[in-house]
N, C-alpha and C. Protein backbone atom coordinates (compact mmCIF):
# COMPACT_ATOMS: atom_id res chain seq x y z
N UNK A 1 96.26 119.11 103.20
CA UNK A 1 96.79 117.78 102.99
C UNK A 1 97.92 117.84 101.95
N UNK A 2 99.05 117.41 102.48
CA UNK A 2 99.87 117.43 101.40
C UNK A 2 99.88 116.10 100.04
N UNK A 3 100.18 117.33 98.81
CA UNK A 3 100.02 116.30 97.46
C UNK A 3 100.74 115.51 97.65
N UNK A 4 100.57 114.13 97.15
CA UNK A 4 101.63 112.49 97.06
C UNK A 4 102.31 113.05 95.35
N UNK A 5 101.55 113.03 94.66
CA UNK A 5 101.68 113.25 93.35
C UNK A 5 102.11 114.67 92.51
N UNK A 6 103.07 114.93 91.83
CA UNK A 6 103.49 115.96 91.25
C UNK A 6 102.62 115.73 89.86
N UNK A 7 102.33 117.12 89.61
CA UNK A 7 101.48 117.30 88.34
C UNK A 7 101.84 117.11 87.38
N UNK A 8 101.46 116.54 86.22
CA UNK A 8 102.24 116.03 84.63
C UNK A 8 100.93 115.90 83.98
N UNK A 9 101.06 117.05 82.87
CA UNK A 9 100.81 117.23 81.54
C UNK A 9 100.61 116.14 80.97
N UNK A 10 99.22 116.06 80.58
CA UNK A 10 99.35 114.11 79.36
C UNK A 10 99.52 114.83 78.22
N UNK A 11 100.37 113.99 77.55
CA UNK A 11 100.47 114.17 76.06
C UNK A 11 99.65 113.21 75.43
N UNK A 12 99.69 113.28 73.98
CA UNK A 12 98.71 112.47 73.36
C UNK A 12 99.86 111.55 73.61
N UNK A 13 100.96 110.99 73.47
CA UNK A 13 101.32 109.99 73.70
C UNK A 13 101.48 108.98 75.28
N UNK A 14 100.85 109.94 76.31
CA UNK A 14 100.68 109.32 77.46
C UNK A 14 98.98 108.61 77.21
N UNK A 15 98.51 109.35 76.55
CA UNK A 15 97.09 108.69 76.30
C UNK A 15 97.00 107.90 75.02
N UNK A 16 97.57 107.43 74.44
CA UNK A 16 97.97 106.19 73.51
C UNK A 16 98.57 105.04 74.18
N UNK A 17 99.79 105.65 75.27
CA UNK A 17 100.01 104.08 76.12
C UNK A 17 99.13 103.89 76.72
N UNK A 18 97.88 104.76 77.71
CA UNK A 18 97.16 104.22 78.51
C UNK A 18 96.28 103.59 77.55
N UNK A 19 95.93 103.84 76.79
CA UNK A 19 94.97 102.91 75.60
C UNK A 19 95.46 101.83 75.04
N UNK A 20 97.02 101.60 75.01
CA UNK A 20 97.33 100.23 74.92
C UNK A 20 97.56 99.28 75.83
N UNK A 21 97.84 99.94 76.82
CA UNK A 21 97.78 99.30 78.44
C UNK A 21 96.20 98.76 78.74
N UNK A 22 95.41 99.81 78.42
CA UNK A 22 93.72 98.77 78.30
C UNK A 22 93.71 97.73 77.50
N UNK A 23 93.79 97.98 76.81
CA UNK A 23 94.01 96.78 75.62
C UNK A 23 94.74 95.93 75.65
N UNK A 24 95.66 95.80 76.54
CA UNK A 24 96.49 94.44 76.80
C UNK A 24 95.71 93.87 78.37
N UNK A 25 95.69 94.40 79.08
CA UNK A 25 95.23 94.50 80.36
C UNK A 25 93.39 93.48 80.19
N UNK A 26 93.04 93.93 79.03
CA UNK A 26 91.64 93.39 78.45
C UNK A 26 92.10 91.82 77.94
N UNK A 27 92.81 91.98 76.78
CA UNK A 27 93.25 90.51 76.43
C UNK A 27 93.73 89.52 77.62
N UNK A 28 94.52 90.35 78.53
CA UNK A 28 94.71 89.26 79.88
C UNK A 28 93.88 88.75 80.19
N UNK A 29 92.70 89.55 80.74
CA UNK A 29 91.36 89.19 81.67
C UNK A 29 91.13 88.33 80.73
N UNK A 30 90.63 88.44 79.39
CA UNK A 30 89.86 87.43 78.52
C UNK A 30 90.75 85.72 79.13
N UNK A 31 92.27 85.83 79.00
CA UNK A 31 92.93 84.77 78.66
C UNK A 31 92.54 84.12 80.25
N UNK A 32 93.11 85.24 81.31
CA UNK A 32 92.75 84.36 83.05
C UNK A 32 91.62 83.95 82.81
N UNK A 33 90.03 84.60 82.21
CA UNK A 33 89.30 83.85 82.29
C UNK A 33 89.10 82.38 81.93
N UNK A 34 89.39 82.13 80.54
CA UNK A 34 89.70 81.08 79.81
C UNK A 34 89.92 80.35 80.87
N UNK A 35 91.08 80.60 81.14
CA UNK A 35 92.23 79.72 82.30
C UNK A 35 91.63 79.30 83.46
N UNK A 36 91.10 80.12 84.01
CA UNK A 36 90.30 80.26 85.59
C UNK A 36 89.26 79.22 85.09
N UNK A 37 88.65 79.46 84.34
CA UNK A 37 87.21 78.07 83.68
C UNK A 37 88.10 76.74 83.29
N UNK A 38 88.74 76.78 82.54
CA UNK A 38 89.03 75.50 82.50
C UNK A 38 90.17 74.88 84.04
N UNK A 39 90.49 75.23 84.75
CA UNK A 39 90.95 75.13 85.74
C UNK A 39 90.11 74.52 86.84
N UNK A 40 88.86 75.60 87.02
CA UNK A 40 87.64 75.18 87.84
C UNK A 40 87.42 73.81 87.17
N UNK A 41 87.00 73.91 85.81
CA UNK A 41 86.46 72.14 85.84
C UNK A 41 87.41 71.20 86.07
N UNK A 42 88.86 71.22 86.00
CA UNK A 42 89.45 70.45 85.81
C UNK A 42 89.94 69.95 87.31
N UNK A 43 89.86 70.90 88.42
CA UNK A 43 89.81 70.71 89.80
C UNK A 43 88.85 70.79 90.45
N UNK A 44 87.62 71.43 89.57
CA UNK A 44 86.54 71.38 90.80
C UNK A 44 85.91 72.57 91.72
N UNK A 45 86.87 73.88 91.38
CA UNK A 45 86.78 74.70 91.88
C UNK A 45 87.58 75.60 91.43
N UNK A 46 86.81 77.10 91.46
CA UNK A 46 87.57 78.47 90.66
C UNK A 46 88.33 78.93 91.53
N UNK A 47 89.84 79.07 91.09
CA UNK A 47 90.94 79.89 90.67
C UNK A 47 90.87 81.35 90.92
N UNK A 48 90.63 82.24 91.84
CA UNK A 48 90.92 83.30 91.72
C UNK A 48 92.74 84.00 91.46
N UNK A 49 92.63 85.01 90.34
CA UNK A 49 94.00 85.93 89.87
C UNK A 49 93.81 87.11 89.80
N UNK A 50 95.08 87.37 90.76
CA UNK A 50 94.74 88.70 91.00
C UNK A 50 95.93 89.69 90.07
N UNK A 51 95.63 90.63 89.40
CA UNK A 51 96.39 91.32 88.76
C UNK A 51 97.17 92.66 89.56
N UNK A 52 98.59 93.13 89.17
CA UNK A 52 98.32 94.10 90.06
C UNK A 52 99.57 94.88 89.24
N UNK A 53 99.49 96.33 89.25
CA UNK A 53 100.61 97.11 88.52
C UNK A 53 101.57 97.83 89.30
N UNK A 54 102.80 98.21 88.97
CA UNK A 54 103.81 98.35 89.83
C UNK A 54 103.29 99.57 91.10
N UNK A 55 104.33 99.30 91.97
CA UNK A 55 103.89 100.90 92.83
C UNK A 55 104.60 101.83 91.94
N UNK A 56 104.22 103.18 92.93
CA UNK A 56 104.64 103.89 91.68
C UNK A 56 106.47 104.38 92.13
N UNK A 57 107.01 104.70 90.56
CA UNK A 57 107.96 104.46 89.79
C UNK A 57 108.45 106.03 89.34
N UNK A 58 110.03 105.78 89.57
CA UNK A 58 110.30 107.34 89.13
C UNK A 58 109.84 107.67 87.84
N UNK A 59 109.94 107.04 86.89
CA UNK A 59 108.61 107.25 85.53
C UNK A 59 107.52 108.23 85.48
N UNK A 60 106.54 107.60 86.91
CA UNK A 60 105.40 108.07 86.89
C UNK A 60 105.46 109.14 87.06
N UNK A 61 106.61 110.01 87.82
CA UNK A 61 106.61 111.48 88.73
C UNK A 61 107.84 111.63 88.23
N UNK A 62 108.48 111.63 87.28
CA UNK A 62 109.63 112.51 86.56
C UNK A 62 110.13 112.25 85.65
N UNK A 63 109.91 113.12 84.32
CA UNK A 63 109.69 113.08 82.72
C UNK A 63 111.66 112.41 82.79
N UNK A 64 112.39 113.10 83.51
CA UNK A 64 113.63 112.55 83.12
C UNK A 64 113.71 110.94 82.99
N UNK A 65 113.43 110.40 83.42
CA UNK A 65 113.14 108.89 83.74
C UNK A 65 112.08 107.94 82.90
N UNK A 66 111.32 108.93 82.00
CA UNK A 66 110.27 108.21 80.90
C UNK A 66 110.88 107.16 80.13
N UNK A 67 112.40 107.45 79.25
CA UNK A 67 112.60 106.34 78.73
C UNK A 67 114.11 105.78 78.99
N UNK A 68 113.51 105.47 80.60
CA UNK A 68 114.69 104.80 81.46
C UNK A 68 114.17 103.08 81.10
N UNK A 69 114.27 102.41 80.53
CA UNK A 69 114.10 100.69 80.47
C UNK A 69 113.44 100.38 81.49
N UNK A 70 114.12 100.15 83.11
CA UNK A 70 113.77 99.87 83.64
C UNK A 70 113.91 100.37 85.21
N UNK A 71 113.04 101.94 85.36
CA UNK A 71 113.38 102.97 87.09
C UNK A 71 112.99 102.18 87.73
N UNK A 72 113.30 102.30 88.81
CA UNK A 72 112.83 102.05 90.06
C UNK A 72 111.86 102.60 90.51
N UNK A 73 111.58 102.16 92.15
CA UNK A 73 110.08 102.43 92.65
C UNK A 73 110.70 103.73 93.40
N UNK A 74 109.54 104.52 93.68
CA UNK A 74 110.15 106.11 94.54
C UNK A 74 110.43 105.56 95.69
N UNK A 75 110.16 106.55 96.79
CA UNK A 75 110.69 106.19 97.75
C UNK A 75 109.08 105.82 98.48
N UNK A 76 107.36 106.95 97.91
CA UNK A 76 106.46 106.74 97.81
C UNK A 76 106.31 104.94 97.80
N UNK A 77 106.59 104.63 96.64
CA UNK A 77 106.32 103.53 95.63
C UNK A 77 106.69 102.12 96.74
N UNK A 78 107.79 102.41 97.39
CA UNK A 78 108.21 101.58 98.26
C UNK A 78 107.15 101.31 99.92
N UNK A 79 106.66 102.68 100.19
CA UNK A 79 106.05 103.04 101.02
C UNK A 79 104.28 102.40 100.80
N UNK A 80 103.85 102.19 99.41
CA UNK A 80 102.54 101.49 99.10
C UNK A 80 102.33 100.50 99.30
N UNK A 81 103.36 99.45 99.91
CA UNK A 81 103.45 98.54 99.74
C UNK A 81 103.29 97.75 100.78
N UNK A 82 103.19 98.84 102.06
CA UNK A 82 103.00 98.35 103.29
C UNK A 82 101.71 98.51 103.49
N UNK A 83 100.95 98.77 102.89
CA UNK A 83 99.50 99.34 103.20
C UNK A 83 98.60 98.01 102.23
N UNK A 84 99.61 97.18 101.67
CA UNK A 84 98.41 96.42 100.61
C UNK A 84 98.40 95.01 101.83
N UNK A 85 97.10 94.19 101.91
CA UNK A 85 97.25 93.36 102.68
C UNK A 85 96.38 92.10 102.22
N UNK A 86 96.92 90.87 102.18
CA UNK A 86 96.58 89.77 101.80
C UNK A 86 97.11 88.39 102.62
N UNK A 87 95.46 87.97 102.31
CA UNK A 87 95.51 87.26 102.98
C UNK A 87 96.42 85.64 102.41
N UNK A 88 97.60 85.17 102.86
CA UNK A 88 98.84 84.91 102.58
C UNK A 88 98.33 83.35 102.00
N UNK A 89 96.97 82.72 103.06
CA UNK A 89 96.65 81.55 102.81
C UNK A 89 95.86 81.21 101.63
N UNK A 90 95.51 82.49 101.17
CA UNK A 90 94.55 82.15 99.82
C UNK A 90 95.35 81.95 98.74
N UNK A 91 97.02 82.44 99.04
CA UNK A 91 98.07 82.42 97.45
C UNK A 91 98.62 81.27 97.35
N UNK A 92 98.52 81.01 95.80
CA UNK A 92 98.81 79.66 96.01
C UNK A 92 100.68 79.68 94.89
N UNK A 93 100.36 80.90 94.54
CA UNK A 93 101.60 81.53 93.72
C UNK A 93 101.75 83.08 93.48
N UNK A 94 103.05 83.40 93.11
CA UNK A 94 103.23 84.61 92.60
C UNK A 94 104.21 85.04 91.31
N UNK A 95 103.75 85.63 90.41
CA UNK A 95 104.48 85.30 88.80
C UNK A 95 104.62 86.67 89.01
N UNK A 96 105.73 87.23 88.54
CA UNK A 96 106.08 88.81 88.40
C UNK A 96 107.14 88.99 87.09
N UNK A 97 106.65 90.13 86.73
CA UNK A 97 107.84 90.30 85.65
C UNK A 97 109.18 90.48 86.03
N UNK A 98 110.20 90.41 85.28
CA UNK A 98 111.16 90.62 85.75
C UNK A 98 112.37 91.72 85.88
N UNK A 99 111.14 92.87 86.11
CA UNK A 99 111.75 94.32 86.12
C UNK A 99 111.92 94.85 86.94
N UNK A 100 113.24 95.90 87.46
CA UNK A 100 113.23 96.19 89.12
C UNK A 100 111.73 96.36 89.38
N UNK A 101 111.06 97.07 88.99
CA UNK A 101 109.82 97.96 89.68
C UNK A 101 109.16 96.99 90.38
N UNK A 102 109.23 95.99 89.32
CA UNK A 102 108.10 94.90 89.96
C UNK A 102 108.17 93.54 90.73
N UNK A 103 109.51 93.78 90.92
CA UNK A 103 110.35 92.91 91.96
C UNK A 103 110.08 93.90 93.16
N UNK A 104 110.48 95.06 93.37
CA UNK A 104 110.39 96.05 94.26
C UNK A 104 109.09 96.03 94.39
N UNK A 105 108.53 96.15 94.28
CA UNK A 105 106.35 95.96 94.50
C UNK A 105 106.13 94.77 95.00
N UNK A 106 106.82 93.70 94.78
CA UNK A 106 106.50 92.15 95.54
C UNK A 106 107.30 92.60 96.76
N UNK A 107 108.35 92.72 96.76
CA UNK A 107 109.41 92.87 98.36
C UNK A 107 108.68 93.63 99.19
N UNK A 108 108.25 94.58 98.50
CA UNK A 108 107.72 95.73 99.75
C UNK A 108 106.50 95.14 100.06
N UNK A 109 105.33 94.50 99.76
CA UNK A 109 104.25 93.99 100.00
C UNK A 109 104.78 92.58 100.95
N UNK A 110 105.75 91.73 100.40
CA UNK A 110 106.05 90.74 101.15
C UNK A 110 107.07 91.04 101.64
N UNK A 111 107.46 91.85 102.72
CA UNK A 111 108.39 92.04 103.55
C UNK A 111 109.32 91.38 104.26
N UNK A 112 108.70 90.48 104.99
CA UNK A 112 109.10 89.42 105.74
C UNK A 112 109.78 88.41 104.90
N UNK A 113 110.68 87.80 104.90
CA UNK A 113 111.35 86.45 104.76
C UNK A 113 110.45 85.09 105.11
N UNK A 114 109.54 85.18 105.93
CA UNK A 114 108.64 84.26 106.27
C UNK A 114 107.67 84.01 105.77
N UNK A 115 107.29 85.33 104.58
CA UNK A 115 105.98 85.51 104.34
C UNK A 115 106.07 84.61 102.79
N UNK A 116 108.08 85.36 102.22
CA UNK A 116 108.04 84.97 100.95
C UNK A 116 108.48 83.37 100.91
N UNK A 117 108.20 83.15 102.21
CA UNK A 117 109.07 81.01 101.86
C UNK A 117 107.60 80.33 101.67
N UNK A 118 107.02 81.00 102.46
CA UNK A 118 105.52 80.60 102.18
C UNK A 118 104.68 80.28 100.57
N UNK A 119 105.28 80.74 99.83
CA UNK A 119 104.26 81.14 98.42
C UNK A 119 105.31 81.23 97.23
N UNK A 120 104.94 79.81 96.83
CA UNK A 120 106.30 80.28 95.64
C UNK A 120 106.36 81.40 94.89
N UNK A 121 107.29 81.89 93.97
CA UNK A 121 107.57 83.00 93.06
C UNK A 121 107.97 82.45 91.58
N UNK A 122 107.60 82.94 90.74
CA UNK A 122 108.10 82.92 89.68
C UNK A 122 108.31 83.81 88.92
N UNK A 123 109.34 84.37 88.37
CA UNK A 123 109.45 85.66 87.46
C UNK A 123 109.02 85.29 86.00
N UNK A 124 108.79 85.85 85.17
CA UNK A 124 108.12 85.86 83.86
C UNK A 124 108.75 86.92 82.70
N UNK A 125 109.10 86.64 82.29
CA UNK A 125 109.40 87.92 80.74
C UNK A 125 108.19 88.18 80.10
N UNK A 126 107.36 87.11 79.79
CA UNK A 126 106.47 87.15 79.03
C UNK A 126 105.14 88.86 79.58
N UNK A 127 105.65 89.22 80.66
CA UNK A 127 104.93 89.91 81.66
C UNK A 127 105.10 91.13 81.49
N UNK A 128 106.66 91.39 81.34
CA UNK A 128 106.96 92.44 81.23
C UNK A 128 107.11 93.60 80.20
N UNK A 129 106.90 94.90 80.34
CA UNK A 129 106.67 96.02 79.12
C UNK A 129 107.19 95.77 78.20
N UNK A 130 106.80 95.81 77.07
CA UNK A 130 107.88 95.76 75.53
C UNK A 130 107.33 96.97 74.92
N UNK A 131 108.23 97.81 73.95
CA UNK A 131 108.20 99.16 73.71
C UNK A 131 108.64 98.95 72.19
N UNK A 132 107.98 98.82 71.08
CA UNK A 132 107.71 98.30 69.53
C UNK A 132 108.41 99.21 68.85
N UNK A 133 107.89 100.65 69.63
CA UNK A 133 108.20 102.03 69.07
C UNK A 133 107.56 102.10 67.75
N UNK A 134 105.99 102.14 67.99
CA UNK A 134 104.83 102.20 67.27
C UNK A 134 104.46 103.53 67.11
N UNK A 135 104.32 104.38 66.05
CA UNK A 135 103.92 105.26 66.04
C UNK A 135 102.92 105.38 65.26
């Protein structure tokens, strides 16, 4: 079977972002929950949100590209996107950051022109990576 993925070395600093990526990823859930509960009472019924992280990104599969702002999706990354499937009537929105990757991860999942008139969009900053340069 051929590999999707080229092999990469974690550094301790690939395992410090994934530990801050939990840790933000955690505070979300806490906050949708919040949100999702007071939502349910306030309509009557729970709110499902679904979270979801970019496809993958020249980042992920080539060190040249680590501190590119903002790569693009591979050619892979573009290709994941046909395989995710939802059901169109349960969305009642879609908030994305506003970084190629993750513009490119909505297009390729919503392909169609028909699919995206259906379900509004909203882009978000508040969403997207910020890099403190915390050491």
């Amino acid at each position: 079977m051929e590999q999707m993925f080229e092999e990469e070395t974690l550094t301790r600093e690939h395992i410090e972002q994934a530990e801050n990526m939990r840790k933000i990823l955690d505070d979300k859930k806490s906050v949708s929950a919040n949100i999702s509960n007071l939502t349910a009472k306030r309509i009557g019924f729970p709110k499902i949100i679904y979270y979801m992280r970019h496809f993958q990104a020249q980042h992920n599969v080539d060190a040249r590209y680590v501190n590119i702002l903002d790569p693009d999706l591979t050619k892979y990354g573009f290709e994941q996107g046909s395989k995710i499937i939802f059901d169109d009537d349960q969305l009642e929105l879609i908030i994305c950051s506003p970084l190629s990757r993750t513009i490119q991860t909505y297009l390729s999942i919503f392909n169609r022109t028909e699919r995206r008139q259906r379900i509004p969009f909203k882009l978000d900053a508040d969403l997207q990576v910020r890099n403190y340069d915390v050491r």
